[in-house]
Protein backbone atom coordinates (compact mmCIF):
# COMPACT_ATOMS: atom_id res chain seq x y z
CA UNK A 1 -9.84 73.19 -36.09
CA UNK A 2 -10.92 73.30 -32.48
CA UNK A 3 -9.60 72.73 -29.24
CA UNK A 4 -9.55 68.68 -28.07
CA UNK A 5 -10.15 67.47 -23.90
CA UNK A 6 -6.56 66.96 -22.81
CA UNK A 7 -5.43 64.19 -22.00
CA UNK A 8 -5.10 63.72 -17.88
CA UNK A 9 -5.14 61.18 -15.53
CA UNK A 10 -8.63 61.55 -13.55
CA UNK A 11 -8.97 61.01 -9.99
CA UNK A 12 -11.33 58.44 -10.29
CA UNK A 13 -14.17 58.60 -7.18
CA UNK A 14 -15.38 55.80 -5.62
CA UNK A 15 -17.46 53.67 -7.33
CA UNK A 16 -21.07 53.21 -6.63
CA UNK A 17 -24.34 51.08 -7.57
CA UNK A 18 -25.41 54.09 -8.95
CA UNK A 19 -22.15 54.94 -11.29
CA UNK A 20 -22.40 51.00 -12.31
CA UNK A 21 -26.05 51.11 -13.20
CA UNK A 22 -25.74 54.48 -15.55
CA UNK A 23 -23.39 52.80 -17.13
CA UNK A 24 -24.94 48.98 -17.61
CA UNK A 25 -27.65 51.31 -19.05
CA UNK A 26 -25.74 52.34 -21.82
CA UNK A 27 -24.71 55.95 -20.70
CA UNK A 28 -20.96 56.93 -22.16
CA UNK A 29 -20.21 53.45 -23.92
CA UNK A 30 -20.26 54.58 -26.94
CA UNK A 31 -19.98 57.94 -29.41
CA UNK A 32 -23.10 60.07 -29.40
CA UNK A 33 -25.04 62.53 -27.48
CA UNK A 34 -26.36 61.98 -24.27
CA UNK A 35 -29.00 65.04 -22.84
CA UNK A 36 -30.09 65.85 -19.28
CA UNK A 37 -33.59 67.58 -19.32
CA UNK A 38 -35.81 68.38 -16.98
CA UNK A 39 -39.35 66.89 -17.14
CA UNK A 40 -41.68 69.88 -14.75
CA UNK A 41 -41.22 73.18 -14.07
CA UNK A 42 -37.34 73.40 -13.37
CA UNK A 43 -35.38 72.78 -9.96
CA UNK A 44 -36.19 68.82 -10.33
CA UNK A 45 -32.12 68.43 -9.43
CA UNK A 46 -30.78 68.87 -12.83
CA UNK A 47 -27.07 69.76 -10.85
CA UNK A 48 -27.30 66.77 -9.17
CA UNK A 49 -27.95 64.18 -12.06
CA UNK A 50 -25.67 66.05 -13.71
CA UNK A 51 -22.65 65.18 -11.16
CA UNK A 52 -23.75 61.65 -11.07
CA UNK A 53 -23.29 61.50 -14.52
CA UNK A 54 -20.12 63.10 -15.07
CA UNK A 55 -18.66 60.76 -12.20
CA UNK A 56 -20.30 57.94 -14.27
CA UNK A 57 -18.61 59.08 -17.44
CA UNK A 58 -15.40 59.77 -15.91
CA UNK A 59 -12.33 59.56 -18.35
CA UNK A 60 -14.93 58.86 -21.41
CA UNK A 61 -17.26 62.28 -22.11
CA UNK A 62 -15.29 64.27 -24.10
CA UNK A 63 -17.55 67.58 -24.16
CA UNK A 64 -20.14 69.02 -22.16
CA UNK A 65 -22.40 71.15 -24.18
CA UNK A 66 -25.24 73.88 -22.61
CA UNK A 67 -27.89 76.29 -23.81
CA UNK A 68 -27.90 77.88 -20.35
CA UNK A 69 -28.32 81.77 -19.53
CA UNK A 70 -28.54 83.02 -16.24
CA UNK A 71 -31.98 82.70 -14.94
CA UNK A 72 -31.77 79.67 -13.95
CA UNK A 73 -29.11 77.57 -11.69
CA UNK A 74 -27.77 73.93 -11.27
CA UNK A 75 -26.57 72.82 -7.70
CA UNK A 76 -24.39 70.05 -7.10
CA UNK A 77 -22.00 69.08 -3.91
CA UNK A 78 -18.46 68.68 -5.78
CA UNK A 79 -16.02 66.73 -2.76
CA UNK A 80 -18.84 68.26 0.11
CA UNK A 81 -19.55 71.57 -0.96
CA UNK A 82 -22.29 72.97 -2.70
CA UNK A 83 -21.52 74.65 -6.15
CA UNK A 84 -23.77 76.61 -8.10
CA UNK A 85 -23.30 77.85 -12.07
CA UNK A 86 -26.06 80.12 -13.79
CA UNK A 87 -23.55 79.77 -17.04
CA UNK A 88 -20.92 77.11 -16.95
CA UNK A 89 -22.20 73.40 -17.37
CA UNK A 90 -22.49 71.89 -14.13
CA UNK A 91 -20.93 68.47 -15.16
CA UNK A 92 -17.93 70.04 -16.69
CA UNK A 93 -17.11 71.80 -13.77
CA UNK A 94 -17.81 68.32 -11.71
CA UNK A 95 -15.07 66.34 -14.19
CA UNK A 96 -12.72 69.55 -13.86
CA UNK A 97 -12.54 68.89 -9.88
CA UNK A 98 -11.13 65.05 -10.55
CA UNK A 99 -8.38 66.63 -12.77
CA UNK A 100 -10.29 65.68 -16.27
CA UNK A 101 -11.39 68.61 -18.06
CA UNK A 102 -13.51 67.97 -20.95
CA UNK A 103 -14.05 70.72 -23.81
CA UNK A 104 -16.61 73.16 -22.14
CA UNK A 105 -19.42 74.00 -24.72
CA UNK A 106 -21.34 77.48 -24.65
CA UNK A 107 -23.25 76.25 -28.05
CA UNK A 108 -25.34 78.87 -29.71
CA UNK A 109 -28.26 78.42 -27.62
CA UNK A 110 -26.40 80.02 -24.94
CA UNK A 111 -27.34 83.81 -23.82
CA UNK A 112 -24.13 84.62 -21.53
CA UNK A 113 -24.02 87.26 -19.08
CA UNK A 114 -20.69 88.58 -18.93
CA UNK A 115 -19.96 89.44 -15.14
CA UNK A 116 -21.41 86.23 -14.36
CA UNK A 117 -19.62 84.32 -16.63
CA UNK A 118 -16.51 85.69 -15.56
CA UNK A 119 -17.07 85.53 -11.67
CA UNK A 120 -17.81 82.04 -12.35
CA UNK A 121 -14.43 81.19 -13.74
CA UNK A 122 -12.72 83.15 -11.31
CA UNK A 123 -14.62 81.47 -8.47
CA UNK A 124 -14.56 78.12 -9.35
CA UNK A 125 -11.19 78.57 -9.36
CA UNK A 126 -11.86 76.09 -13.00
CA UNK A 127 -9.29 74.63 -15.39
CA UNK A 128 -11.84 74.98 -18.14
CA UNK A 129 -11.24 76.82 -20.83
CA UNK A 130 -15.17 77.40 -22.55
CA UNK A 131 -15.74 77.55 -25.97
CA UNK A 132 -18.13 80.10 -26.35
CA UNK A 133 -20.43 79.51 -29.91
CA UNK A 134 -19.83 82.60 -32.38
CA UNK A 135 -23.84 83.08 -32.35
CA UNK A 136 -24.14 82.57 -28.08
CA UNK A 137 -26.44 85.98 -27.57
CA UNK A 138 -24.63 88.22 -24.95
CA UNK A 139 -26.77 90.35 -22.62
CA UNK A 140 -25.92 93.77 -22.58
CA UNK A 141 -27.09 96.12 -19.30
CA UNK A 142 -29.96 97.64 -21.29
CA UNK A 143 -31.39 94.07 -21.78
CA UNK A 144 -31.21 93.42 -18.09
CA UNK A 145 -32.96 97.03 -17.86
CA UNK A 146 -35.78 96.56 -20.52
CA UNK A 147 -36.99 93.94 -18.80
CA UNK A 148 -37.39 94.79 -15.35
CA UNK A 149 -38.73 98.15 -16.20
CA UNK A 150 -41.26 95.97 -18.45
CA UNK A 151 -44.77 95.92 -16.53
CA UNK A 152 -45.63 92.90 -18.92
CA UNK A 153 -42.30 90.85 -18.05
CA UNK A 154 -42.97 91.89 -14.21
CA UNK A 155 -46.46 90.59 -13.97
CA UNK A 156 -45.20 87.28 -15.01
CA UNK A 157 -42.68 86.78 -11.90
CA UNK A 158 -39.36 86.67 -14.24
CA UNK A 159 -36.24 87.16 -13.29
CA UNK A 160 -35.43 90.07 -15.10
CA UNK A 161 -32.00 89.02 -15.89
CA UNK A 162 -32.30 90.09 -19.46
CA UNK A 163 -32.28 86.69 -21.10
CA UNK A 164 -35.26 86.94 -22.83
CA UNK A 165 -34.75 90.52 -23.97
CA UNK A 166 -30.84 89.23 -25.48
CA UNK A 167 -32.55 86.49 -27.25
CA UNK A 168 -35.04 89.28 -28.71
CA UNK A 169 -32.06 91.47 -29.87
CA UNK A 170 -30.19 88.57 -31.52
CA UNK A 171 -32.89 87.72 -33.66
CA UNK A 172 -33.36 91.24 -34.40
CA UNK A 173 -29.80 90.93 -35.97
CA UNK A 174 -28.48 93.87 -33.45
CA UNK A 175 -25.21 92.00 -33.21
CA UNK A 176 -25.18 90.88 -29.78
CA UNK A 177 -23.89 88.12 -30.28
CA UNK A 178 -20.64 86.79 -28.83
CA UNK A 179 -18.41 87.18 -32.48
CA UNK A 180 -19.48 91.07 -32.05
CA UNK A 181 -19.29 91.32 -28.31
CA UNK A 182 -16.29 89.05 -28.02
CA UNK A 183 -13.99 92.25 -26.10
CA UNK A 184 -16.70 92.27 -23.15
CA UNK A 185 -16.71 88.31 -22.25
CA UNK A 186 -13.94 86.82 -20.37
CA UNK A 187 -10.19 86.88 -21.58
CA UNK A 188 -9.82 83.09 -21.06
CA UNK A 189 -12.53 81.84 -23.44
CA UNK A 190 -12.36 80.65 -27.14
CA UNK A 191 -14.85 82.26 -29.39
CA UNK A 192 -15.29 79.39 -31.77
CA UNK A 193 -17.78 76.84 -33.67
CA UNK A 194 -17.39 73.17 -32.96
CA UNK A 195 -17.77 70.55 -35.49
CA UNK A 196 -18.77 67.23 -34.09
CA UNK A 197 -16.42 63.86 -34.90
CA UNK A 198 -18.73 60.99 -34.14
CA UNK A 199 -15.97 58.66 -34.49
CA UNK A 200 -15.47 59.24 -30.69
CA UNK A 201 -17.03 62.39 -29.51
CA UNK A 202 -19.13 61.49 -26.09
CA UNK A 203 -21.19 64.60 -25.76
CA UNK A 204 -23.15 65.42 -22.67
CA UNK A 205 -25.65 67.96 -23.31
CA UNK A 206 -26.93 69.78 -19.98
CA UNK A 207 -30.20 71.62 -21.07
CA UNK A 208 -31.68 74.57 -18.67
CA UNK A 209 -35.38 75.06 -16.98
CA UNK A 210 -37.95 73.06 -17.48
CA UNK A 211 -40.09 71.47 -20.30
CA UNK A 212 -43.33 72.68 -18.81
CA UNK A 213 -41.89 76.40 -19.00
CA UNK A 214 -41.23 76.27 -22.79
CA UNK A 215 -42.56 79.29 -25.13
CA UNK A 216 -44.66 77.21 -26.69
CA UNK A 217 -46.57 75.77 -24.01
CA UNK A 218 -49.73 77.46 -24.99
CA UNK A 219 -51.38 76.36 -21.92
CA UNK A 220 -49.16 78.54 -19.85
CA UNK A 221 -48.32 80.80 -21.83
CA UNK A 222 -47.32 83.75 -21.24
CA UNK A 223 -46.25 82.88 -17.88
CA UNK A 224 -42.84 80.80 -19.82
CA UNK A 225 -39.32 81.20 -20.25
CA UNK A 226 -38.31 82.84 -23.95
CA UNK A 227 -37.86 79.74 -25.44
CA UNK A 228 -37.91 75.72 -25.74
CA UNK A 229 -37.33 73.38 -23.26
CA UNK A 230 -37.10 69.86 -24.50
CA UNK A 231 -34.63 67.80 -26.07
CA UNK A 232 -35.11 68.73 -29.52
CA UNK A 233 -34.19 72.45 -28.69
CA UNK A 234 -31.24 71.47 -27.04
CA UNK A 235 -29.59 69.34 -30.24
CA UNK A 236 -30.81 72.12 -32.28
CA UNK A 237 -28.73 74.77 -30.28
CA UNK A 238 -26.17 72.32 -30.43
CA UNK A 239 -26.45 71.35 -34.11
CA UNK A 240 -26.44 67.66 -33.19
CA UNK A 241 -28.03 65.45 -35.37
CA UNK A 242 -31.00 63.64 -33.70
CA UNK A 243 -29.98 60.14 -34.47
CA UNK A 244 -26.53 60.57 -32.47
CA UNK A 245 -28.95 60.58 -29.48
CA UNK A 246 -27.37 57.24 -27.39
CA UNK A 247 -29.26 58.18 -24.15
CA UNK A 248 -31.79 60.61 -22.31
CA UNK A 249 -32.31 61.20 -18.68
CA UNK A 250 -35.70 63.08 -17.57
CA UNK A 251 -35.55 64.59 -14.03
CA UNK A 252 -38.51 64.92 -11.85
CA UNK A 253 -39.56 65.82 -8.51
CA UNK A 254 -42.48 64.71 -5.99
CA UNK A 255 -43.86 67.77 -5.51
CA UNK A 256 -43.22 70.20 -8.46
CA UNK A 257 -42.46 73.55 -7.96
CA UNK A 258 -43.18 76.83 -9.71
CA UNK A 259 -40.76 80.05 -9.35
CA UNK A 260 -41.91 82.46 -6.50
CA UNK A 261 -44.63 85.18 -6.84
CA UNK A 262 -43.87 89.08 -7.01
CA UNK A 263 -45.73 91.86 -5.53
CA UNK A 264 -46.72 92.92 -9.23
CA UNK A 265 -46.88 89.59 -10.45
CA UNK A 266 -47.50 85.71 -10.87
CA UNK A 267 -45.12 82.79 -12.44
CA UNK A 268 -48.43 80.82 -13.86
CA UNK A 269 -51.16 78.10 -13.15
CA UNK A 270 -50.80 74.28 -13.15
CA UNK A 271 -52.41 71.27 -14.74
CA UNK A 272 -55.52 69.99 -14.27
CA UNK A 273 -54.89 67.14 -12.58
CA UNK A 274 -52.47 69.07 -9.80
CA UNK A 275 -53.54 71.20 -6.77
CA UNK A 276 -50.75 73.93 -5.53
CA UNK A 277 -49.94 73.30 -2.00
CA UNK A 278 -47.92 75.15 0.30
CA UNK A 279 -44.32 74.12 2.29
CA UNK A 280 -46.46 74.39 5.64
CA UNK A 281 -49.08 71.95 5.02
CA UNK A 282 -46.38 69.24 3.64
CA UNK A 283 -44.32 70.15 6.99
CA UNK A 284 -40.95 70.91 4.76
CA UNK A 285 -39.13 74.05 5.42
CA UNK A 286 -39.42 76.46 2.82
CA UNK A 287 -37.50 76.23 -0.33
CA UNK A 288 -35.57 79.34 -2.52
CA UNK A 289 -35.24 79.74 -6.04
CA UNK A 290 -31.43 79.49 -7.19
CA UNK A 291 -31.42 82.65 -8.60
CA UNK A 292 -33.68 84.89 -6.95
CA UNK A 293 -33.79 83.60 -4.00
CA UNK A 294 -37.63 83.89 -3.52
CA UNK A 295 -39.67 81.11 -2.04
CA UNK A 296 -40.67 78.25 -4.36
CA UNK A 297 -44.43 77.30 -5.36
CA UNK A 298 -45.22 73.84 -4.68
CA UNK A 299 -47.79 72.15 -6.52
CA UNK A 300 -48.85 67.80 -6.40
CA UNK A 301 -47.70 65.73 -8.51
CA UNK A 302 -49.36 65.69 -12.07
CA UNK A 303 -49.56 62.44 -13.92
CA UNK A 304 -50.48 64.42 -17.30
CA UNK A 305 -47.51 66.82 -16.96
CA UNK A 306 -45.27 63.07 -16.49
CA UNK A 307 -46.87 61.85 -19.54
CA UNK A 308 -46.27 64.60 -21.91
CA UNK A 309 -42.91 65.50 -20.77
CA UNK A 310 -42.18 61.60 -21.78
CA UNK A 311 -43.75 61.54 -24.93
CA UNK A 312 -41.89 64.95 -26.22
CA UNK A 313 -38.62 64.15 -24.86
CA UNK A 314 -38.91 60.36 -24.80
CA UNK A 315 -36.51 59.70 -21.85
CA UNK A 316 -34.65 56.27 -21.54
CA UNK A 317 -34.03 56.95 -17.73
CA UNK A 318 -35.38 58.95 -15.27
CA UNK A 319 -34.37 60.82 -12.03
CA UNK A 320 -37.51 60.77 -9.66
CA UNK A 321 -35.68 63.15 -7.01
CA UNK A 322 -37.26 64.65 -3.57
CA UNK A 323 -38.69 60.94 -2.94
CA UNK A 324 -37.52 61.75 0.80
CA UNK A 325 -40.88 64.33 0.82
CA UNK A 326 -42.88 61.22 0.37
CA UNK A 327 -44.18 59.16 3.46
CA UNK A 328 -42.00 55.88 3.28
CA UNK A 329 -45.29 53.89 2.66
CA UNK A 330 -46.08 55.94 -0.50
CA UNK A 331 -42.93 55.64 -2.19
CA UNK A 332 -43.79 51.76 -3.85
CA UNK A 333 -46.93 52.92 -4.83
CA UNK A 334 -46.00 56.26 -6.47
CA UNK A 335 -42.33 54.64 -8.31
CA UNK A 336 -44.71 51.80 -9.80
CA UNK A 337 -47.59 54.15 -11.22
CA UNK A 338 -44.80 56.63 -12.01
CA UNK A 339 -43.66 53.61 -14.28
CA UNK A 340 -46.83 51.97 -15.51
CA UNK A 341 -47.81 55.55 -17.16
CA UNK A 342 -44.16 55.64 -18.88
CA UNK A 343 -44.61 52.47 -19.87
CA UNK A 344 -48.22 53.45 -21.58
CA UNK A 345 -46.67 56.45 -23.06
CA UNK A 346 -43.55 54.50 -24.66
CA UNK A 347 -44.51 51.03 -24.71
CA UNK A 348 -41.67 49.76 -23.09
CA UNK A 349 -40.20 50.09 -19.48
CA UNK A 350 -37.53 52.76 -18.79
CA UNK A 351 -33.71 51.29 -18.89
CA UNK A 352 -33.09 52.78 -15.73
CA UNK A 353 -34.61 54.15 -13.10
CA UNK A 354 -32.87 56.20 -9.97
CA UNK A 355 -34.11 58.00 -6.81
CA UNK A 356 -32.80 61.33 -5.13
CA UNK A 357 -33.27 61.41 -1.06
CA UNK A 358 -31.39 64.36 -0.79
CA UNK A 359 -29.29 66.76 -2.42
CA UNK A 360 -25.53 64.62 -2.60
CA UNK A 361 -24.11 61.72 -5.00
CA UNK A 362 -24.79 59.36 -2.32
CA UNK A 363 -28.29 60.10 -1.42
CA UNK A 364 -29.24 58.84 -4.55
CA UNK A 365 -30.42 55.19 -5.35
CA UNK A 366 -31.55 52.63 -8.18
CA UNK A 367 -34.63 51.17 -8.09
CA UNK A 368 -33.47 48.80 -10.99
């Protein structure tokens, strides 16, 4: 048995073009799983889509599923103000604010920190009650100390928050895992295994970093995150099958970005076919990394990075966000190429296509 989203009345936001379009697209209409992932480096505006698509899925998502750990952050403005979770789902927390509170998935992809974890549910102030997976890895304080006494996890720019280090130890069979380490996580959490009921379940599956930081990237590697970054990890962690899959949404941003550079070390090159930049010479103030706070690498656009982000995750919509970087005359040009090489990667156009010009809901657009 498991736990089942109770049954509330939502306080329905406005409705918008944008709510209306993710929905004529085929987003929440039916049972299946629907996955967020990001298409670059990370910090394309997961948080953000992620809100958009809760609000667009209002009263019908029944779970919200994650294979987050804490070194890495989604951002969204819930009613004005900004909120940022390392562990909880960012769209769960979104549907929580209207009064809906859909079953809150910590799937066994998960690697929970539990002092974040906890400050996060006490902050938030949330009526979620997560179910945590049995097999979720839980960092313990020597993790977090392994690796930032590690030269070799230093001179890649990580941030040493012990992720990769749990994830080492679980498959090591040390028994960090959250069935072992259940008396250190928070009181109000259910350590438990969901089965899915595709009858009705509408699962929305928020996946963390991005695809170009995966472990098996060889061409960056190893200046990656510890594991997978794609859709395919995400059902696995989730143990949903991949013909439930109703919808996909890439994310992407004008002007990548690469985590911030250490005094001992470096987060990793680029792709051929993109130059790294700097925040002065695109006259943008400078941007900081969710968790660390250090400032951002920026890099150009890469049409190669696009194209094989689409063909391994093969996206029915995407999020082209930061288009307000872009000079207004270079936004046509850049959407329609943007489009062409999806189109030559998947032979078809994408179902829908939206545009971020700042950081809320309503700074975000269709183009059709």
């Amino acid at each position: 048995m498991h736990p089942h989203a109770p049954e509330m009345s939502p306080e329905r936001p406005m409705e918008s073009p944008v709510m209306t379009a993710i929905r004529r697209a085929g987003w929440f209409t039916r049972p299946g799983a629907f996955v967020l992932v990001d298409g670059q480096y990370g910090s394309t505006g997961k948080g953000l889509a992620a809100s958009l698509f809760a609000q667009a899925g209002l009263g019908q998502i029944t779970h919200v599923t994650t294979n987050a750990g804490p070194n890495s952050g989604h951002t969204a403005y819930i009613r004005g103000e900004k909120v940022m979770t390392q562990q909880l789902p960012i769209a769960a927390v979104a549907l929580a604010d209207t009064g809906y509170a859909p079953i809150t998935y910590l799937n066994a992809g998960a690697i929970l920190d539990p002092f974040i974890l906890a400050d996060e549910l006490a902050r938030l102030k949330s009526p979620l009650v997560p179910v945590v997976h049995p097999a979720a890895a839980v960092i313990d304080p020597d993790h977090r100390t392994k690796e930032q006494d590690s030269p070799d996890i230093r001179r890649i720019a990580s941030t040493g928050k012990g992720v990769g280090a749990a994830l080492a130890s679980k498959i090591l069979r040390e028994n960090n895992v959250a069935a072992k380490r259940r008396a250190v996580l928070p009181g109000n959490i259910i350590v438990n295994a969901l089965d899915w009921d595709w009858s009705h379940n509408r699962v929305f599956v928020e996946t963390a970093q991005g695809f170009s930081l995966g472990l098996n990237e060889a061409r960056f590697h190893p200046f990656t995150t510890s594991r997978e970054c794609t859709v395919m990890q995400a059902l696995a962690d989730a143990r949903i099958p991949i013909l439930r899959v109703r919808g996909v949404c890439a994310t992407y941003r004008t002007f990548p970005i690469r985590v911030g550079n250490t005094a001992e070390g470096q987060s990793g090159s680029h792709y051929p076919d993109q130059v790294e930049t700097s925040w002065e010479a695109l006259g943008l103030a400078p941007e900081l990394t969710s968790v660390t706070q250090r400032v951002r690498r920026v890099f150009t656009w890469s049409r190669q990075q696009f194209r094989e982000s689409v063909a391994a995750n093969e996206p029915d919509t995407l999020f082209l966000n930061f288009m307000n970087y872009l000079r207004p005359q270079d936004v046509r040009p850049f959407v329609e190429q943007t489009i062409r090489d999806y189109r030559q990667v998947m032979h078809l156009d994408p179902a829908l296509v939206l545009l971020g010009y700042g950081p809320k809901p309503e700074d975000v657009q269709t183009w059709w």
